[in-house]
N, C-alpha and C. Protein backbone atom coordinates (compact mmCIF):
# COMPACT_ATOMS: atom_id res chain seq x y z
N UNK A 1 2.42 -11.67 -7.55
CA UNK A 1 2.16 -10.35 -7.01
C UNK A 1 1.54 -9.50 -8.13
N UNK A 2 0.67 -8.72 -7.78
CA UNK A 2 0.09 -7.91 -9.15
C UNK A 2 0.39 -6.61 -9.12
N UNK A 3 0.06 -5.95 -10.17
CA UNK A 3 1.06 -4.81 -10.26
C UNK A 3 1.18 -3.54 -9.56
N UNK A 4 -0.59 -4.07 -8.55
CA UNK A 4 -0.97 -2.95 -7.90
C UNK A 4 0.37 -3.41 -6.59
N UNK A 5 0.41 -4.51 -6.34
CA UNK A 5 0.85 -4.72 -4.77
C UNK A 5 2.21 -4.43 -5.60
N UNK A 6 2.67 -4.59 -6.61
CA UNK A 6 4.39 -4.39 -6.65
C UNK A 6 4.65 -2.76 -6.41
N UNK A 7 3.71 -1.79 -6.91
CA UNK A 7 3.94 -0.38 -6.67
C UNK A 7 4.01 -0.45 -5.41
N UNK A 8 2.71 -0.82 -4.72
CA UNK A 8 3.03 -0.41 -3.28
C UNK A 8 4.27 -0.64 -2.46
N UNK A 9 4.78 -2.54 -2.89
CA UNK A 9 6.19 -2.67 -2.56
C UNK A 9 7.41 -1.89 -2.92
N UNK A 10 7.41 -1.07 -4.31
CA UNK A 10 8.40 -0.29 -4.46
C UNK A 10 8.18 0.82 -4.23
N UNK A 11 7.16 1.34 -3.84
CA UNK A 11 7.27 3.02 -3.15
C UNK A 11 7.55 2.69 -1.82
N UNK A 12 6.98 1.81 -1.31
CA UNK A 12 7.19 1.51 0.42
C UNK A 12 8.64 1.67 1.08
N UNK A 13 9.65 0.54 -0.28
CA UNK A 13 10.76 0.09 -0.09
C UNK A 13 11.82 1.27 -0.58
N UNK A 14 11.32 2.34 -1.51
CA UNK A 14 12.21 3.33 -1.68
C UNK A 14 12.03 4.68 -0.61
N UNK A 15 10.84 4.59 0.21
CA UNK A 15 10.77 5.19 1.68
C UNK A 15 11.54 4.62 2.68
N UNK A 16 11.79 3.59 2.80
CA UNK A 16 12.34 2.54 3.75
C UNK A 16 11.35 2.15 4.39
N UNK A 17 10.76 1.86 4.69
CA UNK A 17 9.57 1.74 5.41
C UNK A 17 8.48 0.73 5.49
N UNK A 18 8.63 -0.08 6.64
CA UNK A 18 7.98 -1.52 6.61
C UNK A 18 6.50 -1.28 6.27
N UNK A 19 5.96 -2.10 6.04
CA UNK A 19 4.81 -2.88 5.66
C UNK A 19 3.62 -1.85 7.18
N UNK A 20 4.32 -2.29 8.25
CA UNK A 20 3.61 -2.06 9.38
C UNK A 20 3.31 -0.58 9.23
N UNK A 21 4.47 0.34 8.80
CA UNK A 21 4.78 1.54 9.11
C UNK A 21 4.01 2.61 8.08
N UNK A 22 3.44 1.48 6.81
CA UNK A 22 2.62 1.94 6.06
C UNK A 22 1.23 1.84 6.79
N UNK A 23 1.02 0.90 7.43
CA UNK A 23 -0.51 0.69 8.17
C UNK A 23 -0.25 1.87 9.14
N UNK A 24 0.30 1.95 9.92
CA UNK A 24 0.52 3.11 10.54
C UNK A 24 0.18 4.24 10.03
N UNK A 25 0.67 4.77 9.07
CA UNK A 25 0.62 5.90 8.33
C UNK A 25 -0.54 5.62 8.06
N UNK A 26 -1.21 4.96 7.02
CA UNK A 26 -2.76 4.77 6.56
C UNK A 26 -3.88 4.55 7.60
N UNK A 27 -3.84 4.48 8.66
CA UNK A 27 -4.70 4.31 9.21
C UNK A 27 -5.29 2.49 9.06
N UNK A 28 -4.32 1.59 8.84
CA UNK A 28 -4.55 0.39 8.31
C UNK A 28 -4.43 -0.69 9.51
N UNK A 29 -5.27 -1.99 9.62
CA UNK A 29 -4.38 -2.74 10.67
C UNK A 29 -3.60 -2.97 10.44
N UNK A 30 -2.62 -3.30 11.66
CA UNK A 30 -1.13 -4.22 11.30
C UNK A 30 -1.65 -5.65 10.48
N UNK A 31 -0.58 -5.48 9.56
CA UNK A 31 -0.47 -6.66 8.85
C UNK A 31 -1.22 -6.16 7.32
N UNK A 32 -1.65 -5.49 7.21
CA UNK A 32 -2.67 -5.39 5.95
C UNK A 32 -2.25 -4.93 4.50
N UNK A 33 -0.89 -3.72 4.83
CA UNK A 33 -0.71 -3.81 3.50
C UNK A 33 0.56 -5.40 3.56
N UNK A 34 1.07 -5.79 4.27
CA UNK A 34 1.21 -6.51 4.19
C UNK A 34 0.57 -8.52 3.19
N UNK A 35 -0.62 -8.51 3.57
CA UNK A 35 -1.43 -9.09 2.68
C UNK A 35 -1.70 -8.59 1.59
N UNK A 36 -1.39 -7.08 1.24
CA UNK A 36 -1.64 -6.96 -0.13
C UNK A 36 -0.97 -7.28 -0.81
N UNK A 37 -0.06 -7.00 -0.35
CA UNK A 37 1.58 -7.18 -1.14
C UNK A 37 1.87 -8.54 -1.69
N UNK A 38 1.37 -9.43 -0.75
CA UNK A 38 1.18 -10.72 -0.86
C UNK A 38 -0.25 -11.37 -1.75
N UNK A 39 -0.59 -10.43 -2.09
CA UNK A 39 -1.98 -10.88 -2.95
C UNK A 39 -3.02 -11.65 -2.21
N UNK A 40 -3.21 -11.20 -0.87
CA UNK A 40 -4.09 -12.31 -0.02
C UNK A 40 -4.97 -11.18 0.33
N UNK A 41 -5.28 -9.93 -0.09
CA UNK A 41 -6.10 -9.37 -0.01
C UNK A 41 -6.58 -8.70 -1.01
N UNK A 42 -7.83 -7.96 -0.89
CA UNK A 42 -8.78 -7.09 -1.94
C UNK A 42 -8.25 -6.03 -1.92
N UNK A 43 -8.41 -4.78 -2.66
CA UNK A 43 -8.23 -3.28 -2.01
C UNK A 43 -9.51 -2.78 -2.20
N UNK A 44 -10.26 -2.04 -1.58
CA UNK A 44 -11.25 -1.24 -1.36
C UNK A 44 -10.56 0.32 -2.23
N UNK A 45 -11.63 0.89 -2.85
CA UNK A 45 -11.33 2.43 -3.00
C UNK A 45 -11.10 3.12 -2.11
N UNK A 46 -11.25 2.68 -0.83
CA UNK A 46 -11.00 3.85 0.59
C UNK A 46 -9.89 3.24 1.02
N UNK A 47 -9.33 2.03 0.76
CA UNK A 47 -8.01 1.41 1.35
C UNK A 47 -7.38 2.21 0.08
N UNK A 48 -7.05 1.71 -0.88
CA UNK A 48 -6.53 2.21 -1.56
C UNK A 48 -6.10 4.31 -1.97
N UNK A 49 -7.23 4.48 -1.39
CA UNK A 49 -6.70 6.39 -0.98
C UNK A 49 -6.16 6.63 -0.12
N UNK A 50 -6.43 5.83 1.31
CA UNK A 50 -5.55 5.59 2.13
C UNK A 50 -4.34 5.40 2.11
N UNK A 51 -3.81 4.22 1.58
CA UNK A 51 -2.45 3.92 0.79
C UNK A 51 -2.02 5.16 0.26
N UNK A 52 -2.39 5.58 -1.20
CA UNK A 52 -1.48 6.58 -2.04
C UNK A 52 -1.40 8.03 -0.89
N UNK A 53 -2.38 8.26 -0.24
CA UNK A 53 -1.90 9.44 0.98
C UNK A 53 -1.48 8.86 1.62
N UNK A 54 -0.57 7.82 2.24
CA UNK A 54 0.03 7.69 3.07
C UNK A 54 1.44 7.38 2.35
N UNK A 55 1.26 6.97 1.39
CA UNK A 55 2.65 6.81 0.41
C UNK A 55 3.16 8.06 -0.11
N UNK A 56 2.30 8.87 -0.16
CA UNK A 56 2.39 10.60 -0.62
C UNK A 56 2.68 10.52 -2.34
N UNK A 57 1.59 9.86 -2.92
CA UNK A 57 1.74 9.21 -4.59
C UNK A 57 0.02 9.74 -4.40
N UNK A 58 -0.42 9.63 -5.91
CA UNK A 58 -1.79 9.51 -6.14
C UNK A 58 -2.51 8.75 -6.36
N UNK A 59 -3.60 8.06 -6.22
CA UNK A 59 -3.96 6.42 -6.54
C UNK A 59 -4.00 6.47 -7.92
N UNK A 60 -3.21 7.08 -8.83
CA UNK A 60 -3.52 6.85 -10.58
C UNK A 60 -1.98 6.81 -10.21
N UNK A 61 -1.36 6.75 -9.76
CA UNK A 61 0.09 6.02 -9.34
C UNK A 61 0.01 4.83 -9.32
N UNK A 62 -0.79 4.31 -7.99
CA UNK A 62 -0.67 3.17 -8.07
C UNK A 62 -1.43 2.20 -8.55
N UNK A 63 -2.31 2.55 -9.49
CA UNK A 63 -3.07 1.86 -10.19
C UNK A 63 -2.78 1.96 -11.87
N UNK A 64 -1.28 3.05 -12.08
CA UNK A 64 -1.72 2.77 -13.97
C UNK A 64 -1.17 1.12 -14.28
């Protein structure tokens, strides 16, 4: 897992809040941060702003 997908797993998981419920919030398909998390996907700069506003973090959160 890399260190980008472990932030996302530990902000997600200290929201409570599934995988799905983040796509939800982001405007993401189901399943997607899911594959990140899992390292089976890329992040885009627009996925990734997506993410930190939907995580309510800044993407220099989840990217230091």
């Amino acid at each position: 897992m890399s260190d980008l997908a472990k932030r996302i797993s530990l902000i997600r998981k200290k929201k409570g809040w599934s995988c799905s419920e983040v796509d939800r919030r982001a405007g993401l398909s189901i399943g997607h941060t899911a594959r990140i998390e899992a390292g089976g996907s890329n992040v885009t700069g627009v996925t990734l702003t997506k993410l930190a506003d939907a995580l309510g973090v800044t993407v220099s959160v989840l990217v230091k």
